[in-house]
C-alpha atoms as a PDB file:
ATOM      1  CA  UNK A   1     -16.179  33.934   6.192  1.00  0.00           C
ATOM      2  CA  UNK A   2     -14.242  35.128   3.498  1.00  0.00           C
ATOM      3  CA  UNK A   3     -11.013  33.924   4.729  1.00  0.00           C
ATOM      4  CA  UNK A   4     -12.260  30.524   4.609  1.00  0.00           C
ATOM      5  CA  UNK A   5     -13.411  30.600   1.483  1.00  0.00           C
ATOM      6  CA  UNK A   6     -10.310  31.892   0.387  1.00  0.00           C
ATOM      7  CA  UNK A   7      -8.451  28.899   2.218  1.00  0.00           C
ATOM      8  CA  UNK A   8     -10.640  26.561   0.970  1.00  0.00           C
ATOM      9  CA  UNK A   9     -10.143  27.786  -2.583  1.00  0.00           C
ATOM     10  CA  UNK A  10      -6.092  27.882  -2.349  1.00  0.00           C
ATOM     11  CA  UNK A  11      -6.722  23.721  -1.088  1.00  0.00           C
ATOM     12  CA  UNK A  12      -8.956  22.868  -4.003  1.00  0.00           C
ATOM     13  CA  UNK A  13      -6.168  24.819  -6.301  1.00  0.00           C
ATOM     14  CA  UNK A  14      -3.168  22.909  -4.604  1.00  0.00           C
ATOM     15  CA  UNK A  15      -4.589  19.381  -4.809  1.00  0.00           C
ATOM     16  CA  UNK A  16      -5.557  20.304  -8.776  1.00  0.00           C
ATOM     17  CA  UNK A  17      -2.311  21.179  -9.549  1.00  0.00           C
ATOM     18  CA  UNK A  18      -0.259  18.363  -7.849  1.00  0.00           C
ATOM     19  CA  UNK A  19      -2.525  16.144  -9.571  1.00  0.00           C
ATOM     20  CA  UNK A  20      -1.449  17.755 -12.719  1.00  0.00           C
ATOM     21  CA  UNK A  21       1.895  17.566 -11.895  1.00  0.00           C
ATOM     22  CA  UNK A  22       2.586  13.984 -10.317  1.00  0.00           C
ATOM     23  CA  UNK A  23       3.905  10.899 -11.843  1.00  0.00           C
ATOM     24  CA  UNK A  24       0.461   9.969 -11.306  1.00  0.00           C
ATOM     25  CA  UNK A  25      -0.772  12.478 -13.366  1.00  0.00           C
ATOM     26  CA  UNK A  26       1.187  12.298 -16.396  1.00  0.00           C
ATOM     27  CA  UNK A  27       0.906   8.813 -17.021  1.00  0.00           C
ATOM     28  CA  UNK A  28      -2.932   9.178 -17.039  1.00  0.00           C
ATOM     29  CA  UNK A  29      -2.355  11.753 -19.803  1.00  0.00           C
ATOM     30  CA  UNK A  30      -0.103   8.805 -21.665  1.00  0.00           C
ATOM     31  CA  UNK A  31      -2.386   5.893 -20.764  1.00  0.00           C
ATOM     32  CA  UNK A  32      -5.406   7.666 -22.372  1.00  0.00           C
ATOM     33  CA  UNK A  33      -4.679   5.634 -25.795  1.00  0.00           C
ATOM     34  CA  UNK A  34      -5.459   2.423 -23.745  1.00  0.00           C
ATOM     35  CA  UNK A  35      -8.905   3.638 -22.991  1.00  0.00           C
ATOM     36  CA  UNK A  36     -12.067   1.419 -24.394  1.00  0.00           C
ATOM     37  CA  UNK A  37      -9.395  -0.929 -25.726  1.00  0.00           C
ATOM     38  CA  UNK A  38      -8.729  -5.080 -24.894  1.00  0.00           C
ATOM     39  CA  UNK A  39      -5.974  -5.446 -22.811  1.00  0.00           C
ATOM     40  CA  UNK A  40      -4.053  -7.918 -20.673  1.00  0.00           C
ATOM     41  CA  UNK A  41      -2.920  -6.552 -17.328  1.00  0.00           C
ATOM     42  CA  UNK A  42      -0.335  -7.617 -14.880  1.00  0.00           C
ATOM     43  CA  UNK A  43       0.115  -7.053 -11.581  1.00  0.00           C
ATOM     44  CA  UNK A  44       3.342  -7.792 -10.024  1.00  0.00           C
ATOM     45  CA  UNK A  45       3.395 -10.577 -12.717  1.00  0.00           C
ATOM     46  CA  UNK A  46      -0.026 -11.778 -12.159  1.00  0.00           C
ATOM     47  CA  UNK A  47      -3.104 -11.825 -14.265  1.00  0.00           C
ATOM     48  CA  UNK A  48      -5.884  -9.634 -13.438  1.00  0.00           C
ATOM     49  CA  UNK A  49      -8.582 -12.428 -13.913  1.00  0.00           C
ATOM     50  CA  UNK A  50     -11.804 -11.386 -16.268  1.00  0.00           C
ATOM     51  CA  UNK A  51     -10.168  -7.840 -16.828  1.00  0.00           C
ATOM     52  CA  UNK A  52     -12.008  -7.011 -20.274  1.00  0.00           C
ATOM     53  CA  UNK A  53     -10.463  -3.504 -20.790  1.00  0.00           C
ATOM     54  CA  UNK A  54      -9.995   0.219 -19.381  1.00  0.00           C
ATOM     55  CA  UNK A  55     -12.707   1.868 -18.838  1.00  0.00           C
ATOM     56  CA  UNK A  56     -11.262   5.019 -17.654  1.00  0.00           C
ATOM     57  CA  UNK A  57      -8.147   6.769 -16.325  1.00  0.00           C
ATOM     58  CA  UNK A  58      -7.965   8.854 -13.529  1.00  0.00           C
ATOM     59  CA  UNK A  59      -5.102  10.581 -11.000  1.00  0.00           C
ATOM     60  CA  UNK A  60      -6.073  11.584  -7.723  1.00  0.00           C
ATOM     61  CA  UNK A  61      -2.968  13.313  -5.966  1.00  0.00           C
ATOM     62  CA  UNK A  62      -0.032  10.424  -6.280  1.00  0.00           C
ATOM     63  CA  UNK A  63      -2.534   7.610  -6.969  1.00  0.00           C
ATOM     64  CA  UNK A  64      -3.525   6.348 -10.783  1.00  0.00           C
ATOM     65  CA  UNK A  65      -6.822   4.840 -11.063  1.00  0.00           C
ATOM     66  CA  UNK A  66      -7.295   2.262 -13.819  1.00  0.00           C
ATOM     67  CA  UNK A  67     -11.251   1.665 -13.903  1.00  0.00           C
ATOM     68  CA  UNK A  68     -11.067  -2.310 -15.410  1.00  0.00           C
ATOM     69  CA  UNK A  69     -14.747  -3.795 -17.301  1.00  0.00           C
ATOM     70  CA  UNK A  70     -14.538  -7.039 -16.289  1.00  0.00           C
ATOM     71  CA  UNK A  71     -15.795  -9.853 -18.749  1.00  0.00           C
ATOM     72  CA  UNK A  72     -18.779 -10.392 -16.443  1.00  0.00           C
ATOM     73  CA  UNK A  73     -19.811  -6.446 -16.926  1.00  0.00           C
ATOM     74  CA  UNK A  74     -18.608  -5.421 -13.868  1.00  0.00           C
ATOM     75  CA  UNK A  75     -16.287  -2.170 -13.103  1.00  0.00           C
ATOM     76  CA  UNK A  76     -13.693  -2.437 -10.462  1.00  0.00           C
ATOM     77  CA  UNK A  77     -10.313   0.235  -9.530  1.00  0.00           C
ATOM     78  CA  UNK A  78      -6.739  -0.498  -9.968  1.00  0.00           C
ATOM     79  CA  UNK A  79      -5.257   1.868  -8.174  1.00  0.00           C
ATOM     80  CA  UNK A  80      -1.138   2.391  -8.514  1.00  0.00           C
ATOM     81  CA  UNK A  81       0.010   4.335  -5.437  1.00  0.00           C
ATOM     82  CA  UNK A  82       2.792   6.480  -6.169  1.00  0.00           C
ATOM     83  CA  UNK A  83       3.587   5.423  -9.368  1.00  0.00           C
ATOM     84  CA  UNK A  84       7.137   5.308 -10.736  1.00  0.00           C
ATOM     85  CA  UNK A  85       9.568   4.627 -13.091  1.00  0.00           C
ATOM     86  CA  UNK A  86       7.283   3.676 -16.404  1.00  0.00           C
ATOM     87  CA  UNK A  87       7.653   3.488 -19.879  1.00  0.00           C
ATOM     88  CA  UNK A  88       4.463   3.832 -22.183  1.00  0.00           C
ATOM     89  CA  UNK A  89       4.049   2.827 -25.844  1.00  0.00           C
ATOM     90  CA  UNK A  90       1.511   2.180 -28.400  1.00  0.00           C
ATOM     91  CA  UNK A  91       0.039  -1.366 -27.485  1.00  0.00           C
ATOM     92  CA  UNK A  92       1.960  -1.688 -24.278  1.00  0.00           C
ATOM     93  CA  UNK A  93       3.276   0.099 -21.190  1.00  0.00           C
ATOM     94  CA  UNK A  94       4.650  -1.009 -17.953  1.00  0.00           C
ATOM     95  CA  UNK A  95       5.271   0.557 -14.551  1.00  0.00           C
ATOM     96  CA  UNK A  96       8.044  -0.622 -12.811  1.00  0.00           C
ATOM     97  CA  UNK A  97       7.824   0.709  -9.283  1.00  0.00           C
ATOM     98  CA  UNK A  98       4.825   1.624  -7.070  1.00  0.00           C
ATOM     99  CA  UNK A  99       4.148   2.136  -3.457  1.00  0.00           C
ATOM    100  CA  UNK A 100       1.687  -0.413  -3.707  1.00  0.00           C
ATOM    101  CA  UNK A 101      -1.160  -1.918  -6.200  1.00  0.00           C
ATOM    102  CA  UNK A 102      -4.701  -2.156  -5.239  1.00  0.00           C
ATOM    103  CA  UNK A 103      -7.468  -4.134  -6.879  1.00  0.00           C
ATOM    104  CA  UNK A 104     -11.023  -3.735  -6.347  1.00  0.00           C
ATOM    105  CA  UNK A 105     -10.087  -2.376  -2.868  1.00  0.00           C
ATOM    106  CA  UNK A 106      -7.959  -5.038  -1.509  1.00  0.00           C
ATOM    107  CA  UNK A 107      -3.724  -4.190  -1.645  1.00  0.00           C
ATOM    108  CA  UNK A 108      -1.980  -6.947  -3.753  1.00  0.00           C
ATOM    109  CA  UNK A 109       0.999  -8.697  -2.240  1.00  0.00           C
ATOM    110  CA  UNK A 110       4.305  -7.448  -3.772  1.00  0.00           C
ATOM    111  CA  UNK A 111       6.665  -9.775  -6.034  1.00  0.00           C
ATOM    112  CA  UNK A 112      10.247  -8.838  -6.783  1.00  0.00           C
ATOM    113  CA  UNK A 113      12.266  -8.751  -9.875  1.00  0.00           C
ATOM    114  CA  UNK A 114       8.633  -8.023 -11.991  1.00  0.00           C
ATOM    115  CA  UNK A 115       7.052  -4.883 -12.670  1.00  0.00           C
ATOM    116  CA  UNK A 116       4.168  -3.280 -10.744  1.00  0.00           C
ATOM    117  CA  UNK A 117       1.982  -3.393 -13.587  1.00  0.00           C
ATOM    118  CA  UNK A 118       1.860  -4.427 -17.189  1.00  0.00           C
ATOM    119  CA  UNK A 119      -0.554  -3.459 -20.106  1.00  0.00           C
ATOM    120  CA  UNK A 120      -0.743  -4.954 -23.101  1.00  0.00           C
ATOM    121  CA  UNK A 121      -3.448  -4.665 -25.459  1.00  0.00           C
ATOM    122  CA  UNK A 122      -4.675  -7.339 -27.221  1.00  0.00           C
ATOM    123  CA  UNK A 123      -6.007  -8.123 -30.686  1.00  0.00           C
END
Protein backbone atom coordinates (compact mmCIF):
# COMPACT_ATOMS: atom_id res chain seq x y z
CA UNK A 1 0.00 0.00 0.00
CA UNK A 2 2.67 2.20 0.68
CA UNK A 3 4.41 1.76 -2.51
CA UNK A 4 1.50 3.02 -4.25
CA UNK A 5 1.10 5.80 -2.46
CA UNK A 6 4.52 6.58 -2.93
CA UNK A 7 4.05 6.13 -6.85
CA UNK A 8 1.15 7.98 -6.88
CA UNK A 9 2.80 10.86 -5.05
CA UNK A 10 6.10 10.92 -7.41
CA UNK A 11 3.04 11.23 -10.55
CA UNK A 12 1.21 14.08 -8.88
CA UNK A 13 4.93 15.70 -8.28
CA UNK A 14 6.02 15.06 -12.01
CA UNK A 15 2.91 16.44 -13.72
CA UNK A 16 3.27 19.70 -11.12
CA UNK A 17 6.52 20.35 -12.10
CA UNK A 18 6.32 19.97 -15.95
CA UNK A 19 3.50 22.21 -15.68
CA UNK A 20 5.78 24.61 -14.04
CA UNK A 21 8.25 24.18 -16.41
CA UNK A 22 6.54 24.09 -19.99
CA UNK A 23 6.11 26.74 -22.52
CA UNK A 24 2.71 26.32 -21.39
CA UNK A 25 3.45 27.21 -18.11
CA UNK A 26 5.41 30.23 -18.35
CA UNK A 27 3.32 32.07 -20.54
CA UNK A 28 0.42 31.66 -18.04
CA UNK A 29 2.77 33.32 -15.53
CA UNK A 30 3.23 36.30 -18.38
CA UNK A 31 -0.41 36.36 -19.51
CA UNK A 32 -1.60 36.97 -15.90
CA UNK A 33 -1.62 40.95 -16.65
CA UNK A 34 -4.39 40.17 -19.27
CA UNK A 35 -6.61 38.76 -16.63
CA UNK A 36 -10.21 40.63 -15.95
CA UNK A 37 -9.16 42.94 -18.78
CA UNK A 38 -11.09 43.75 -22.52
CA UNK A 39 -9.39 42.16 -25.10
CA UNK A 40 -9.57 41.24 -28.77
CA UNK A 41 -8.41 37.73 -29.57
CA UNK A 42 -7.30 36.05 -32.69
CA UNK A 43 -7.13 32.82 -33.67
CA UNK A 44 -5.18 31.90 -36.62
CA UNK A 45 -6.28 35.42 -37.79
CA UNK A 46 -9.82 35.08 -36.88
CA UNK A 47 -12.01 36.82 -34.40
CA UNK A 48 -13.16 35.03 -31.45
CA UNK A 49 -16.85 36.29 -31.79
CA UNK A 50 -18.50 37.84 -28.34
CA UNK A 51 -15.09 37.18 -26.48
CA UNK A 52 -15.57 39.93 -23.62
CA UNK A 53 -12.25 39.23 -21.75
CA UNK A 54 -10.00 36.59 -19.75
CA UNK A 55 -11.35 35.27 -17.15
CA UNK A 56 -8.58 33.12 -16.06
CA UNK A 57 -5.28 31.49 -17.03
CA UNK A 58 -4.40 28.14 -16.56
CA UNK A 59 -1.50 25.38 -17.81
CA UNK A 60 -2.24 21.90 -17.62
CA UNK A 61 0.98 19.88 -18.75
CA UNK A 62 1.78 21.46 -22.48
CA UNK A 63 -1.73 22.94 -22.87
CA UNK A 64 -2.64 26.86 -21.92
CA UNK A 65 -6.12 27.42 -21.03
CA UNK A 66 -7.53 30.89 -21.72
CA UNK A 67 -11.06 30.88 -19.83
CA UNK A 68 -12.92 33.76 -22.36
CA UNK A 69 -16.44 35.78 -20.67
CA UNK A 70 -18.26 36.05 -23.53
CA UNK A 71 -20.48 39.27 -24.04
CA UNK A 72 -23.56 37.10 -23.49
CA UNK A 73 -22.10 36.02 -19.82
CA UNK A 74 -21.02 32.90 -20.80
CA UNK A 75 -17.43 31.17 -20.01
CA UNK A 76 -15.89 29.02 -22.62
CA UNK A 77 -11.79 27.43 -22.93
CA UNK A 78 -9.24 28.38 -25.39
CA UNK A 79 -6.99 25.96 -25.12
CA UNK A 80 -3.30 26.40 -27.01
CA UNK A 81 -1.76 22.92 -27.29
CA UNK A 82 1.82 23.02 -27.07
CA UNK A 83 2.37 26.44 -27.22
CA UNK A 84 5.40 28.02 -28.90
CA UNK A 85 7.36 30.64 -30.01
CA UNK A 86 5.49 33.88 -28.25
CA UNK A 87 6.23 37.20 -27.42
CA UNK A 88 4.20 38.96 -24.52
CA UNK A 89 3.87 42.69 -23.77
CA UNK A 90 1.85 45.11 -21.90
CA UNK A 91 -1.48 45.45 -23.98
CA UNK A 92 -0.61 42.75 -26.43
CA UNK A 93 0.98 39.33 -26.93
CA UNK A 94 0.96 36.84 -29.66
CA UNK A 95 1.81 33.16 -30.02
CA UNK A 96 3.12 32.20 -33.10
CA UNK A 97 3.13 28.42 -33.19
CA UNK A 98 0.87 25.80 -31.53
CA UNK A 99 0.04 22.22 -32.00
CA UNK A 100 -3.35 23.20 -32.37
CA UNK A 101 -6.11 25.84 -30.97
CA UNK A 102 -9.27 24.77 -29.42
CA UNK A 103 -12.37 26.80 -28.71
CA UNK A 104 -15.11 25.89 -26.53
CA UNK A 105 -14.13 22.24 -27.26
CA UNK A 106 -14.12 22.12 -30.93
CA UNK A 107 -10.19 22.26 -32.72
CA UNK A 108 -10.00 25.37 -35.05
CA UNK A 109 -8.81 24.84 -38.59
CA UNK A 110 -5.19 26.05 -39.06
CA UNK A 111 -4.23 29.19 -41.38
CA UNK A 112 -0.68 29.81 -42.51
CA UNK A 113 1.49 32.80 -42.56
CA UNK A 114 -0.71 34.21 -39.19
CA UNK A 115 -0.12 33.56 -35.72
CA UNK A 116 -1.85 30.96 -33.52
CA UNK A 117 -3.24 33.47 -31.36
CA UNK A 118 -3.35 37.18 -30.82
CA UNK A 119 -4.31 39.34 -27.71
CA UNK A 120 -4.83 42.65 -27.68
CA UNK A 121 -6.49 44.52 -25.09
CA UNK A 122 -8.72 47.05 -25.75
CA UNK A 123 -9.69 50.44 -24.37
Amino acid sequence: MSTIFIVVFALGVLLVLATFLSKAGQLSRALRGFAYRPVEIRVWGQPIPGARQIHSIRTIVAGLHLFITCEDGSTHDLKVAQPRDASVGEDAAEIREAAYVQWAKRKLPRAAGVPAVTLSCRS
